[in-house]
Every structure is written in C-alpha cells, then in structure tokens.
N, C-alpha and C. Protein backbone atom coordinates (compact mmCIF):
# COMPACT_ATOMS: atom_id res chain seq x y z
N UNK A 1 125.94 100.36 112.72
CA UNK A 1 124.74 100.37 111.89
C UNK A 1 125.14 100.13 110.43
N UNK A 2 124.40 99.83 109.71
CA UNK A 2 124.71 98.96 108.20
C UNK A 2 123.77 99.49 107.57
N UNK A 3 123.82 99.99 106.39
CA UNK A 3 123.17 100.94 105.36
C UNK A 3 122.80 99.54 104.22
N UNK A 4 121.74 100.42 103.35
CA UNK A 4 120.92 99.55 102.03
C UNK A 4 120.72 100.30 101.23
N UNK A 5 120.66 100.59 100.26
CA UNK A 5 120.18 101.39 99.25
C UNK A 5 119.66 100.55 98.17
N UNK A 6 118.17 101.28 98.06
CA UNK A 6 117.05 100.33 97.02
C UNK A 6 116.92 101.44 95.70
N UNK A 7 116.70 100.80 94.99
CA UNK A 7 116.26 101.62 93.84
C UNK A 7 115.08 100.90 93.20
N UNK A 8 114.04 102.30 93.85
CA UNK A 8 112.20 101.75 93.73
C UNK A 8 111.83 101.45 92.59
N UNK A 9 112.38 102.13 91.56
CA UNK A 9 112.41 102.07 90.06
C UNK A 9 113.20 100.07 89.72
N UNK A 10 114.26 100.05 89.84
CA UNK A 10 114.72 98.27 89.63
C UNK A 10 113.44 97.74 90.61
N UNK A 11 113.66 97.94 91.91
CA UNK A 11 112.69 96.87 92.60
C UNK A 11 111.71 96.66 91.72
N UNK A 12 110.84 97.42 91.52
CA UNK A 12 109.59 97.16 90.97
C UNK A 12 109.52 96.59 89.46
N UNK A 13 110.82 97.23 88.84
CA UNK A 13 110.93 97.29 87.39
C UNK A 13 109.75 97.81 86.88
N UNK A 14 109.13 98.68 87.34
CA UNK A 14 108.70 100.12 87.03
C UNK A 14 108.50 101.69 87.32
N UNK A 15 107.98 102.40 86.55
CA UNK A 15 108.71 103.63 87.00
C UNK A 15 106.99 104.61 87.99
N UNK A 16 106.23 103.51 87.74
CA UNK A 16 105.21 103.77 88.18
C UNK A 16 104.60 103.03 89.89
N UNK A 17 104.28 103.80 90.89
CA UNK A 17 104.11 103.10 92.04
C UNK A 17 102.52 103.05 92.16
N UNK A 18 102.15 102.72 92.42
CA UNK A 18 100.17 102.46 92.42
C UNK A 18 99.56 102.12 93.36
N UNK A 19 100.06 101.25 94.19
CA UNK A 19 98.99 99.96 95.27
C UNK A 19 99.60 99.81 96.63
N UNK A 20 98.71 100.15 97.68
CA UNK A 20 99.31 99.91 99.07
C UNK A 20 100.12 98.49 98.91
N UNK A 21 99.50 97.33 98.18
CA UNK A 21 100.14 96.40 98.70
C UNK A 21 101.50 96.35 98.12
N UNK A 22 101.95 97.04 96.82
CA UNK A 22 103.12 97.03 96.35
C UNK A 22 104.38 97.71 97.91
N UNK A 23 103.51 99.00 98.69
CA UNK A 23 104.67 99.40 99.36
C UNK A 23 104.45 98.42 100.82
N UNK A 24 103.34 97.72 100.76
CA UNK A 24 103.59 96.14 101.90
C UNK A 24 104.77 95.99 101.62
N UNK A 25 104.58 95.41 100.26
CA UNK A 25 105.95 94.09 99.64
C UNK A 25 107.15 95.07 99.63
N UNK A 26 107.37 95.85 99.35
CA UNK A 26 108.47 96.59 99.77
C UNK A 26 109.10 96.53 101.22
N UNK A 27 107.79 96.82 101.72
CA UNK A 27 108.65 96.81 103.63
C UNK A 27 108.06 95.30 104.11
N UNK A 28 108.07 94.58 103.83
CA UNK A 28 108.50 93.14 103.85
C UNK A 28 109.80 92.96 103.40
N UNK A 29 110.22 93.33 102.27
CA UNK A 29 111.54 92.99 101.57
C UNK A 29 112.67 93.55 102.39
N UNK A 30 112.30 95.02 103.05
CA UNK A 30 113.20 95.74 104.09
C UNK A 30 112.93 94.91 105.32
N UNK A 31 112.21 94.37 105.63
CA UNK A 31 112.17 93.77 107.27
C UNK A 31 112.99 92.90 107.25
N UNK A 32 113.21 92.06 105.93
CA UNK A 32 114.23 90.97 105.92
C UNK A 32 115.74 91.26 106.08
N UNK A 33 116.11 92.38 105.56
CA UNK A 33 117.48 92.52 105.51
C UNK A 33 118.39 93.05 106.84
N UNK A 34 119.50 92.81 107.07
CA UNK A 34 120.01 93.43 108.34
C UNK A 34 120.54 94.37 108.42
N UNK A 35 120.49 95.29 107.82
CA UNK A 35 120.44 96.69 107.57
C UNK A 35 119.74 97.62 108.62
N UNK A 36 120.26 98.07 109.06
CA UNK A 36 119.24 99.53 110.30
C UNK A 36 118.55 100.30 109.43
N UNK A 37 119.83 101.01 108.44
CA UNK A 37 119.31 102.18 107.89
C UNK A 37 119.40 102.18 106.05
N UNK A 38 118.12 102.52 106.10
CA UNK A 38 117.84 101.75 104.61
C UNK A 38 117.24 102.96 103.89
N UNK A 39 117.71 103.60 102.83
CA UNK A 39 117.36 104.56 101.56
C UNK A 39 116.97 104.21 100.66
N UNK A 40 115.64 104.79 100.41
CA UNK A 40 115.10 104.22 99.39
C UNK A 40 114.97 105.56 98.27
N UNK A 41 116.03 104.75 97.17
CA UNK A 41 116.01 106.30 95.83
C UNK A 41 114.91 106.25 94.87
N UNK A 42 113.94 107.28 94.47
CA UNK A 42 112.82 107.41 93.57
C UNK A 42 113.24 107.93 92.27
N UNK A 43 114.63 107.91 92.16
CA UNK A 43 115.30 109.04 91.46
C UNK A 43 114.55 108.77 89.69
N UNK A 44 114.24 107.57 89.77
CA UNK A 44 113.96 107.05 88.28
C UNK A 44 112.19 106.91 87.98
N UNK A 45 111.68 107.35 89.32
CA UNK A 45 109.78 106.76 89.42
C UNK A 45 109.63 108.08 88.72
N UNK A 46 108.61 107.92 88.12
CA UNK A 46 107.51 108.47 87.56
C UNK A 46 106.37 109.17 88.19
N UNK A 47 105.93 108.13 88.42
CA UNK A 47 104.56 108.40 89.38
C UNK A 47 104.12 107.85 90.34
N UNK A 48 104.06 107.95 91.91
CA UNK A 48 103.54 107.67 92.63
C UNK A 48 102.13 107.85 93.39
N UNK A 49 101.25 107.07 93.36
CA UNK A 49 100.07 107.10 94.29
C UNK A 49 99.94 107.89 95.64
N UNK A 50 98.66 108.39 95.80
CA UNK A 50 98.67 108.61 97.45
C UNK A 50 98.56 107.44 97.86
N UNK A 51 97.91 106.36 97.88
CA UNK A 51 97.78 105.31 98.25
C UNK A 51 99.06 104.81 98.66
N UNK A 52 99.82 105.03 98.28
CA UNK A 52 101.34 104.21 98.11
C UNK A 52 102.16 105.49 98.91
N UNK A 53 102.20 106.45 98.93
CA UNK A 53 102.63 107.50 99.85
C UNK A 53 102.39 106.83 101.08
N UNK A 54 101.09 106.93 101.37
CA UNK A 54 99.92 106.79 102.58
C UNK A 54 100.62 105.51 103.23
N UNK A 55 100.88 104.62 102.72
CA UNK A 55 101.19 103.12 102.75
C UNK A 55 102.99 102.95 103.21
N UNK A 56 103.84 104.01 102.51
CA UNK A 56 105.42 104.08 102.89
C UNK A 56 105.13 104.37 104.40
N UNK A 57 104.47 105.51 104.41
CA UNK A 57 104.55 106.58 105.40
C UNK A 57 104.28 105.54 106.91
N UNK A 58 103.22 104.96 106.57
CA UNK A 58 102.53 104.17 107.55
C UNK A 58 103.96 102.73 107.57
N UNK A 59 104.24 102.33 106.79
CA UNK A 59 105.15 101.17 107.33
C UNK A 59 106.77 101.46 107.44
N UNK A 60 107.35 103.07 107.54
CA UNK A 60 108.49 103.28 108.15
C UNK A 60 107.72 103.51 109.65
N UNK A 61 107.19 103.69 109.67
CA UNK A 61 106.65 104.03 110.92
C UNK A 61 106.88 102.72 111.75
N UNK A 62 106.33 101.58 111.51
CA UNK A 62 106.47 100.31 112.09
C UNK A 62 107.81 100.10 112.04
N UNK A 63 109.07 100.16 110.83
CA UNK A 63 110.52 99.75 110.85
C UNK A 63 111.07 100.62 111.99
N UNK A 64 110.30 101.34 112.52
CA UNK A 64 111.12 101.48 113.55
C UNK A 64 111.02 100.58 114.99
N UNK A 65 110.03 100.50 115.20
CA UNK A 65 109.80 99.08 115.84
C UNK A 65 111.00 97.74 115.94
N UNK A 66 111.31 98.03 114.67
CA UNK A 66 112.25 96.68 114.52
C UNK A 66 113.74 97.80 114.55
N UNK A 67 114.07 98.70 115.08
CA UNK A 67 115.01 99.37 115.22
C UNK A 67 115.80 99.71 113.91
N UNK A 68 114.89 99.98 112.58
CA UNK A 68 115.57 100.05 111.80
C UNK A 68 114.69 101.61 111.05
N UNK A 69 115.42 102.14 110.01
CA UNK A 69 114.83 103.40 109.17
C UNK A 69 115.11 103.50 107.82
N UNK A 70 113.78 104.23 107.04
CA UNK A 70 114.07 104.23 106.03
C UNK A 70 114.09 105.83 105.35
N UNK A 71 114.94 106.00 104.72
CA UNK A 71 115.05 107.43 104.22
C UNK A 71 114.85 107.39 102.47
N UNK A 72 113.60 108.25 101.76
CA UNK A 72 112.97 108.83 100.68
C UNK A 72 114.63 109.50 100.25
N UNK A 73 114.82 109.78 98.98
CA UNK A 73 115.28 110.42 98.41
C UNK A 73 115.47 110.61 96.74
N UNK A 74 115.49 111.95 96.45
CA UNK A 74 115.67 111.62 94.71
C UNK A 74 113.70 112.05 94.23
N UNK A 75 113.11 112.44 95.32
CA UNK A 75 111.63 112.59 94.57
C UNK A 75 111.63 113.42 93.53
N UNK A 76 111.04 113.77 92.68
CA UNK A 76 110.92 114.34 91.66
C UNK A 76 110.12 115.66 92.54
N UNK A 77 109.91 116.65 91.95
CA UNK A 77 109.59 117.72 92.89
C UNK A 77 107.45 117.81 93.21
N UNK A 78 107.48 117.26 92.22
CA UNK A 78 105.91 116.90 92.00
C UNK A 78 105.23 115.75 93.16
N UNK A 79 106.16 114.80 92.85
CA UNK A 79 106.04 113.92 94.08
C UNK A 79 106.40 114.24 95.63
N UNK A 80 107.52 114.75 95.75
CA UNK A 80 107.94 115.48 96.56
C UNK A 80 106.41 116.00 97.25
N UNK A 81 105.98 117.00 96.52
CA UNK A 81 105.15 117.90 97.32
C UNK A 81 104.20 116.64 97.67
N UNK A 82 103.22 115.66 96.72
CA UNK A 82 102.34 115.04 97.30
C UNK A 82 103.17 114.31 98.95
N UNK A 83 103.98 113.56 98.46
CA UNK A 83 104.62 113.23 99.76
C UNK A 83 104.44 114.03 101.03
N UNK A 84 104.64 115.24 100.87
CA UNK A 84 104.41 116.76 102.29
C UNK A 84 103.14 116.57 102.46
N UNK A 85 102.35 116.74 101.14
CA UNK A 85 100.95 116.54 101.88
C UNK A 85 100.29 114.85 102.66
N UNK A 86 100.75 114.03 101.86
CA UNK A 86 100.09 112.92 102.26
C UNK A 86 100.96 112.80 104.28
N UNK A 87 102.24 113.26 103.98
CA UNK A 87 102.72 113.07 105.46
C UNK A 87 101.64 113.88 106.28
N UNK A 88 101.64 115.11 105.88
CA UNK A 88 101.27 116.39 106.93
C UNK A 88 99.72 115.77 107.35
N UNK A 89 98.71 115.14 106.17
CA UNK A 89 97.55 114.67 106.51
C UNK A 89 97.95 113.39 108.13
N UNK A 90 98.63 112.28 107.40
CA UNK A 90 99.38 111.65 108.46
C UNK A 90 98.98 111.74 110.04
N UNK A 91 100.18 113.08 110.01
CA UNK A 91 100.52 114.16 111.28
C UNK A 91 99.09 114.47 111.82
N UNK A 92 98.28 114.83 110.91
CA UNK A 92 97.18 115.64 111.83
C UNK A 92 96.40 114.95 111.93
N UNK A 93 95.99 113.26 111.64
CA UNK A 93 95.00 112.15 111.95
C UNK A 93 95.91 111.50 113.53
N UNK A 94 97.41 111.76 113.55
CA UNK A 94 97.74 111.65 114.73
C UNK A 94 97.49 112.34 115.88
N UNK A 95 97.72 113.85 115.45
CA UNK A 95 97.61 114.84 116.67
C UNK A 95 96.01 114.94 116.95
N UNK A 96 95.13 114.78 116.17
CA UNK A 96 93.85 114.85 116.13
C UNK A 96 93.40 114.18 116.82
N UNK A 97 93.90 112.61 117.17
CA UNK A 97 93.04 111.39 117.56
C UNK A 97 93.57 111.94 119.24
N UNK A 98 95.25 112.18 119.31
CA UNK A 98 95.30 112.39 120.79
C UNK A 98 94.85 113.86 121.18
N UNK A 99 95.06 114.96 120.40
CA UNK A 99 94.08 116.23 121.25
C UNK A 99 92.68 115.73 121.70
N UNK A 100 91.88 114.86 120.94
CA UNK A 100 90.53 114.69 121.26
C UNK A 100 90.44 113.85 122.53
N UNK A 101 91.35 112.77 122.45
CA UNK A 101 91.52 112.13 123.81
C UNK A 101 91.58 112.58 125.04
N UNK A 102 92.46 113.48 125.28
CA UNK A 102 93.08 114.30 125.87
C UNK A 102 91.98 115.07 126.43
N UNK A 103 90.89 115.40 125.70
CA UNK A 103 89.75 116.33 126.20
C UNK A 103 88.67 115.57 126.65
N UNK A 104 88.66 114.38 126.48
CA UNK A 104 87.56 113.43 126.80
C UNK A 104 87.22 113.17 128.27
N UNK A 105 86.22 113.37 128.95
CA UNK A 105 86.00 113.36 129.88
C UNK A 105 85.53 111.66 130.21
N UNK A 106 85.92 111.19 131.85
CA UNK A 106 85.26 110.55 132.21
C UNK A 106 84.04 110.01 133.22
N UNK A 107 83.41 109.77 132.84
CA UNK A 107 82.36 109.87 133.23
C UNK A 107 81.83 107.91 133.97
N UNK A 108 81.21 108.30 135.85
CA UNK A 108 80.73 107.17 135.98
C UNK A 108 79.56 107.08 136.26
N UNK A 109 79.18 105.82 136.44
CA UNK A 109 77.62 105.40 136.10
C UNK A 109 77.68 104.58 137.06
C-alpha cells in the first residue's frame, strides 16, 4: 500500500473550506492518484463548513469503493468537534433509513 499526504490548506491555497463542490474536487484529485491510503492534514485551515464536512464524509465513503482511504488529521479542536457532529448526524441518517426498513412490513394486493 502507498501513502499521500495533502495539505488542505496548499491544495486550496486557502485556509478557509466552504463548498461541497470544493471537497468534490478534492476527491477527484484523490481518485486520480495511486495511493491506497491518503491523509489529509487541516493543520493550517481555519474554517471549515458543514457543507464541506458533510461532503468529505460522504466521498471517503465512496474511496473506499475504489479500495483506497482517507484519514483527517491536524483539526483544530473547534473543527474537530463539528466534524463528530456532522459524522454522528451521518451515522444516524444511516442507521435510521435501515432500522425503518427493517420494520417495514410487506404487504400484498
């Protein structure tokens, strides 16, 4: 396996993250490389979006698909926490959609 290390702060050449489509273009930029396992350092951001949380969260999810991962590190502790929450929301639009399934009856006509 073959490691990457990004620094979200150069990529962007800012210290500010804002827009789902910025963390698209990010995991576009990771789909290209041949790297498995890919770290991405915040050590220098500022400020990140939920939007852009919401948006990482959702497209490591897909890099794994392509047998590859990406690992957060360096959040600032502020971000950090939104990160827990925007994941944990995540988590429970997952477990939510299959507990409800799960209870759904079928019914014929």
């Amino acid at each position: 396996m073959s490691d990457n290390y990004i620094f979200i702060s150069d990529f962007f050449q800012s210290s500010s993250m804002v827009t789902r489509e910025a963390a698209r273009n990010l995991f576009s930029s990771i789909s290209t490389l041949s790297a498995s396992n890919i770290t991405l350092d915040f050590s220098k951001v500022e400020y990140v979006s939920r939007s852009f949380f919401d948006e990482v969260n959702s497209q490591k999810r897909r890099l794994q698909y392509l047998g590859k991962s990406a690992t957060i590190v360096n959040l600032k502790d502020s971000l950090e926490q939104l990160q827990q929450i925007v994941q944990n929301t995540l988590n429970q639009k997952a477990t939510g959609f299959f507990s409800s399934t799960a209870n759904a009856e079928i019914v014929s006509m």
